[in-house]
N, C-alpha and C. Protein backbone atom coordinates (compact mmCIF):
# COMPACT_ATOMS: atom_id res chain seq x y z
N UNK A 1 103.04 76.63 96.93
CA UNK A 1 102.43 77.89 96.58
C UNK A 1 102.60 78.12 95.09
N UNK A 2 101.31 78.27 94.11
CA UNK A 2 101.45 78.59 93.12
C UNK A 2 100.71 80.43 93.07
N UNK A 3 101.77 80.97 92.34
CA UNK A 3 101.00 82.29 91.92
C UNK A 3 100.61 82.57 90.54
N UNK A 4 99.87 82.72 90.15
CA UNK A 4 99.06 82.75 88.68
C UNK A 4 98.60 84.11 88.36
N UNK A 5 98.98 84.83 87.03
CA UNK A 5 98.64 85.78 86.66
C UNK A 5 98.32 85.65 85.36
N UNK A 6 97.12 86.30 84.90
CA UNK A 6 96.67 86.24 83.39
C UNK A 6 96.26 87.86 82.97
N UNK A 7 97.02 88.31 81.51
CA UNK A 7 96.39 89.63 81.42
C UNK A 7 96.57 89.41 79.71
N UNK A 8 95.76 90.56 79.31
CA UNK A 8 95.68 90.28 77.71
C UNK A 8 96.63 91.52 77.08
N UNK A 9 97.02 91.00 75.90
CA UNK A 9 97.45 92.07 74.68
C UNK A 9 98.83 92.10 74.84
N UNK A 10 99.87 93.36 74.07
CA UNK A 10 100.96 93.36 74.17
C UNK A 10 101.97 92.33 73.42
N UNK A 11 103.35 92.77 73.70
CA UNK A 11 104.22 92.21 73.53
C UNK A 11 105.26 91.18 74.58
N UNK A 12 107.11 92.01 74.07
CA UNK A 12 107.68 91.79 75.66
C UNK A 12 107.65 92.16 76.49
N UNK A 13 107.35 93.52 76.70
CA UNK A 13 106.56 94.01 77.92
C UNK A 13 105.58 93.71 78.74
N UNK A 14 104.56 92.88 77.51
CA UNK A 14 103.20 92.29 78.26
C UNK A 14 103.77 91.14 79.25
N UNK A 15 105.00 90.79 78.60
CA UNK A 15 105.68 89.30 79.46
C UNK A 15 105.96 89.71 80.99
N UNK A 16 106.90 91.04 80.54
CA UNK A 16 107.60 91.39 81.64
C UNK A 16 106.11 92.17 82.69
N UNK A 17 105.60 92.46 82.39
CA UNK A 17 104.88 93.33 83.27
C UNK A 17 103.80 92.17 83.75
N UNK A 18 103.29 91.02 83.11
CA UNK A 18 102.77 89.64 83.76
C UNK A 18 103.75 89.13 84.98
N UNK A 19 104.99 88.82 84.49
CA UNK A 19 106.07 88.53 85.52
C UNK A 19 105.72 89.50 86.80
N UNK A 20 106.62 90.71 86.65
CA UNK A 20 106.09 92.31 87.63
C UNK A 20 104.98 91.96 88.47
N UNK A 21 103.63 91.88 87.76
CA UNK A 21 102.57 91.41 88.83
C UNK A 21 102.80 90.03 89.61
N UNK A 22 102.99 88.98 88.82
CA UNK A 22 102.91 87.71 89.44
C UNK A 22 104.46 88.15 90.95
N UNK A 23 105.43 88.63 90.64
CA UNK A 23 106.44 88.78 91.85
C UNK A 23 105.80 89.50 92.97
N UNK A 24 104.92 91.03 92.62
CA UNK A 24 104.25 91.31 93.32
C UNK A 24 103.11 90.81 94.96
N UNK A 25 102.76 89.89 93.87
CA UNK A 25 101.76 88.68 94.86
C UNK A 25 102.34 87.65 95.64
N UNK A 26 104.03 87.28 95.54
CA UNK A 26 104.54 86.24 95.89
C UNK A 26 105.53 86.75 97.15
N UNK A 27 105.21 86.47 98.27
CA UNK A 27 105.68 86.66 99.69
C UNK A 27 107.33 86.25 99.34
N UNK A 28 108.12 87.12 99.77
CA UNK A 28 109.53 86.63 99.76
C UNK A 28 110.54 87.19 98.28
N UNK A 29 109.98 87.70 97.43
CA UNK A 29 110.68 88.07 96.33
C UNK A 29 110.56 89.53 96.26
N UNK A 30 111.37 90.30 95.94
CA UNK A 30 111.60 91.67 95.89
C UNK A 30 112.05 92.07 94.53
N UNK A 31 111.25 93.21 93.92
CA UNK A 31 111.86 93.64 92.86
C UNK A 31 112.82 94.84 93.44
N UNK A 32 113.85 94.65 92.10
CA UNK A 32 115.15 95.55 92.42
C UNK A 32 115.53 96.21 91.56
N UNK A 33 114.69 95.68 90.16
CA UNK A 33 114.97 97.32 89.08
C UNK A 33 113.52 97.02 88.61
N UNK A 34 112.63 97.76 88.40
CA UNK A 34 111.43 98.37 87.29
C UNK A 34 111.27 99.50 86.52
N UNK A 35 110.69 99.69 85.32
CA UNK A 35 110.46 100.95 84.82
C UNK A 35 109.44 100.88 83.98
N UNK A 36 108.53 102.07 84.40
CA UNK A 36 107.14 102.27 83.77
C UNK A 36 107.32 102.87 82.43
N UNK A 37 106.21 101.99 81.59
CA UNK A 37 106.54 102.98 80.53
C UNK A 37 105.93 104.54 80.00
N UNK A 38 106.85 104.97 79.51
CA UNK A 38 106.13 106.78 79.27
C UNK A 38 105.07 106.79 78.90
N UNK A 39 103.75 105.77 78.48
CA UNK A 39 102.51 105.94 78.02
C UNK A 39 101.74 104.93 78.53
N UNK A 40 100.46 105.24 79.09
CA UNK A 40 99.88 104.23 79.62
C UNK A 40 99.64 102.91 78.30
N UNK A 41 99.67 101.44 79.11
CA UNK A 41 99.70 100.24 78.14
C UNK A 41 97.99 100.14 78.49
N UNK A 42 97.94 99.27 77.06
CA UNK A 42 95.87 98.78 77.25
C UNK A 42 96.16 97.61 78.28
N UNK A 43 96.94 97.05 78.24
CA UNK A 43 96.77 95.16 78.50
C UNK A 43 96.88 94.75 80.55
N UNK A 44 97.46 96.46 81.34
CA UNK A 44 97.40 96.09 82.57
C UNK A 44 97.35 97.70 83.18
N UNK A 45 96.97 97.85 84.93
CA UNK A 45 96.47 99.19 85.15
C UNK A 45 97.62 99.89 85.17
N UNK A 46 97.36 101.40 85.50
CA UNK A 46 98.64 102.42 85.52
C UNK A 46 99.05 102.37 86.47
N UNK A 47 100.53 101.78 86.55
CA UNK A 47 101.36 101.76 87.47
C UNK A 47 101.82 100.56 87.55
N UNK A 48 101.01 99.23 87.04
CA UNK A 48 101.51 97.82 87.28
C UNK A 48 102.11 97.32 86.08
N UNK A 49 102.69 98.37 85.26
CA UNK A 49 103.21 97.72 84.06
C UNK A 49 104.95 97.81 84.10
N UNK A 50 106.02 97.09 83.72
CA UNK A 50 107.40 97.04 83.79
C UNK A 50 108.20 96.87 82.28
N UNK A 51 108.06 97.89 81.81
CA UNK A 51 109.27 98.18 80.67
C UNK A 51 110.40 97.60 80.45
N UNK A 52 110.60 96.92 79.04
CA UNK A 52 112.40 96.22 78.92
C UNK A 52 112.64 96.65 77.78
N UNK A 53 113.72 97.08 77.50
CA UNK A 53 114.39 97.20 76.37
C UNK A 53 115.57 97.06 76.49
N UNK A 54 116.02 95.87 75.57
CA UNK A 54 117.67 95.58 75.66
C UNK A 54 118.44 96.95 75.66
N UNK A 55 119.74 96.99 76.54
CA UNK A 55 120.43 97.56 76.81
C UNK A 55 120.13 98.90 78.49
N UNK A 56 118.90 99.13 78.14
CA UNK A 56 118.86 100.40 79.38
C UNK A 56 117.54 99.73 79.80
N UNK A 57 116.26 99.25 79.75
CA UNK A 57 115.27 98.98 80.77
C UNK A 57 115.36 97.33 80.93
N UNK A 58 115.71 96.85 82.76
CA UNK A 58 115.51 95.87 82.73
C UNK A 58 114.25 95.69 83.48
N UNK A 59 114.01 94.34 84.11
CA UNK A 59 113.30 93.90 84.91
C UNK A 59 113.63 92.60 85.82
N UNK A 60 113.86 93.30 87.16
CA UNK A 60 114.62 92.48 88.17
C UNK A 60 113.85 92.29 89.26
N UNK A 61 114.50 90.85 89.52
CA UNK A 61 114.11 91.05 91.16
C UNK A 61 114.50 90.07 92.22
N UNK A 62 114.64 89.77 93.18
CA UNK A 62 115.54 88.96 94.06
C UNK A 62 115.04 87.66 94.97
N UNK A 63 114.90 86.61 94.80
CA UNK A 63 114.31 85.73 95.58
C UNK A 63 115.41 85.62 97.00
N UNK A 64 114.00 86.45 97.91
CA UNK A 64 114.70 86.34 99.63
C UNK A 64 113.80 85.27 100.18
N UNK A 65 112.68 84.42 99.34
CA UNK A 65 112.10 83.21 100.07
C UNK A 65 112.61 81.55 101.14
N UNK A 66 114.05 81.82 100.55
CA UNK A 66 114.88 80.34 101.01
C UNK A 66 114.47 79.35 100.17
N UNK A 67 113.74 79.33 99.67
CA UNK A 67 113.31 78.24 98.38
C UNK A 67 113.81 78.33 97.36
N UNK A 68 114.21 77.43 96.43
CA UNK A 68 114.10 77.76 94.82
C UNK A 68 112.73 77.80 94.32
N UNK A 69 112.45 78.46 92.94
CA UNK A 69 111.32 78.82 92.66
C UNK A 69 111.38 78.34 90.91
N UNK A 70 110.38 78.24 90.45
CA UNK A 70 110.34 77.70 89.18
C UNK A 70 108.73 78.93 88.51
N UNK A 71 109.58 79.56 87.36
CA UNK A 71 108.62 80.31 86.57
C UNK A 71 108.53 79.79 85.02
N UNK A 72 107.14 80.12 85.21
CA UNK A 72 106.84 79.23 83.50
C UNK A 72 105.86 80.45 83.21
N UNK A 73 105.54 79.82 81.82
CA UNK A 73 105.12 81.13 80.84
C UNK A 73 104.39 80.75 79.91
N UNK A 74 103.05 81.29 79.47
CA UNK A 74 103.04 80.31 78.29
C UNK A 74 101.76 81.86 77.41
N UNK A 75 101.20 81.73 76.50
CA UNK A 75 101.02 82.63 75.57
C UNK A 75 99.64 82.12 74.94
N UNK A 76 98.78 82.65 74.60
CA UNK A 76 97.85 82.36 73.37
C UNK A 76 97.75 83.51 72.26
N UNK A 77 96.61 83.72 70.98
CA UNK A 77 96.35 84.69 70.64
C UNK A 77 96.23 86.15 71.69
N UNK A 78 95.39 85.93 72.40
CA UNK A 78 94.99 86.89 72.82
C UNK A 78 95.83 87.33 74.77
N UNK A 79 96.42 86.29 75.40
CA UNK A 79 96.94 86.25 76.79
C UNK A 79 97.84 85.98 77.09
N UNK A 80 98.65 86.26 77.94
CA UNK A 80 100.16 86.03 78.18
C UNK A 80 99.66 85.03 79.71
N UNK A 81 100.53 84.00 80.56
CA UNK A 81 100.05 83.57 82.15
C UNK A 81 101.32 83.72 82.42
N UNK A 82 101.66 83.46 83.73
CA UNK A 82 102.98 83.21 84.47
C UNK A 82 102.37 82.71 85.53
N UNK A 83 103.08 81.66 85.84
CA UNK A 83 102.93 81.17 87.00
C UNK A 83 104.43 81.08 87.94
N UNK A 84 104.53 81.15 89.23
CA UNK A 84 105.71 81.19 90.18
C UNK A 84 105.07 80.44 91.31
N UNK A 85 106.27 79.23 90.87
CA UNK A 85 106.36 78.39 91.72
C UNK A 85 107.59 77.76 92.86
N UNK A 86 106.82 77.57 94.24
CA UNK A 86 107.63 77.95 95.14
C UNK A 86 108.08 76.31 95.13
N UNK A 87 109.45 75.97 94.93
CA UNK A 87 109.93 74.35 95.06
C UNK A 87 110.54 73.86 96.46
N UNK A 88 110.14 73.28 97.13
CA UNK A 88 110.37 72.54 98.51
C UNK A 88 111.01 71.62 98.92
């Protein structure tokens, strides 16, 4: 099982809130801390975005699949991807 997410703009947030969605879609993983940020972002809809800032906002979440999983990341000008992959 690969899960693939692509969204544009942003920063570390754009990372974390790509991650956020891609866990979303993936059967077996649970998030366990999120936080929206106080202003809507351009780069994903209201409500699917996940805030970090060292020290007080993280972004967590728990693999209950029985698998190990492998996440990669990668960036252009304009797009952040993540992919989560389920290892067997």
């Amino acid at each position: 099982m690969v899960i693939r997410k692509k969204v544009y703009g942003g920063g570390n947030c754009q990372v974390s809130s790509t991650l956020y969605n891609a866990v979303l879609d993936a059967p077996g993983l649970v998030v366990t801390e999120r936080h929206e940020h106080s202003n809507n972002v351009p780069y994903v809809q209201k409500g699917k975005d996940a805030a970090v800032a060292y020290g007080s906002y993280d972004f967590k979440f728990r693999n209950d699949t029985g698998n190990d999983i492998k996440i990669t990341c990668s960036s252009d000008s304009s797009s952040v991807t993540t992919n989560i992959i389920s290892i067997q």
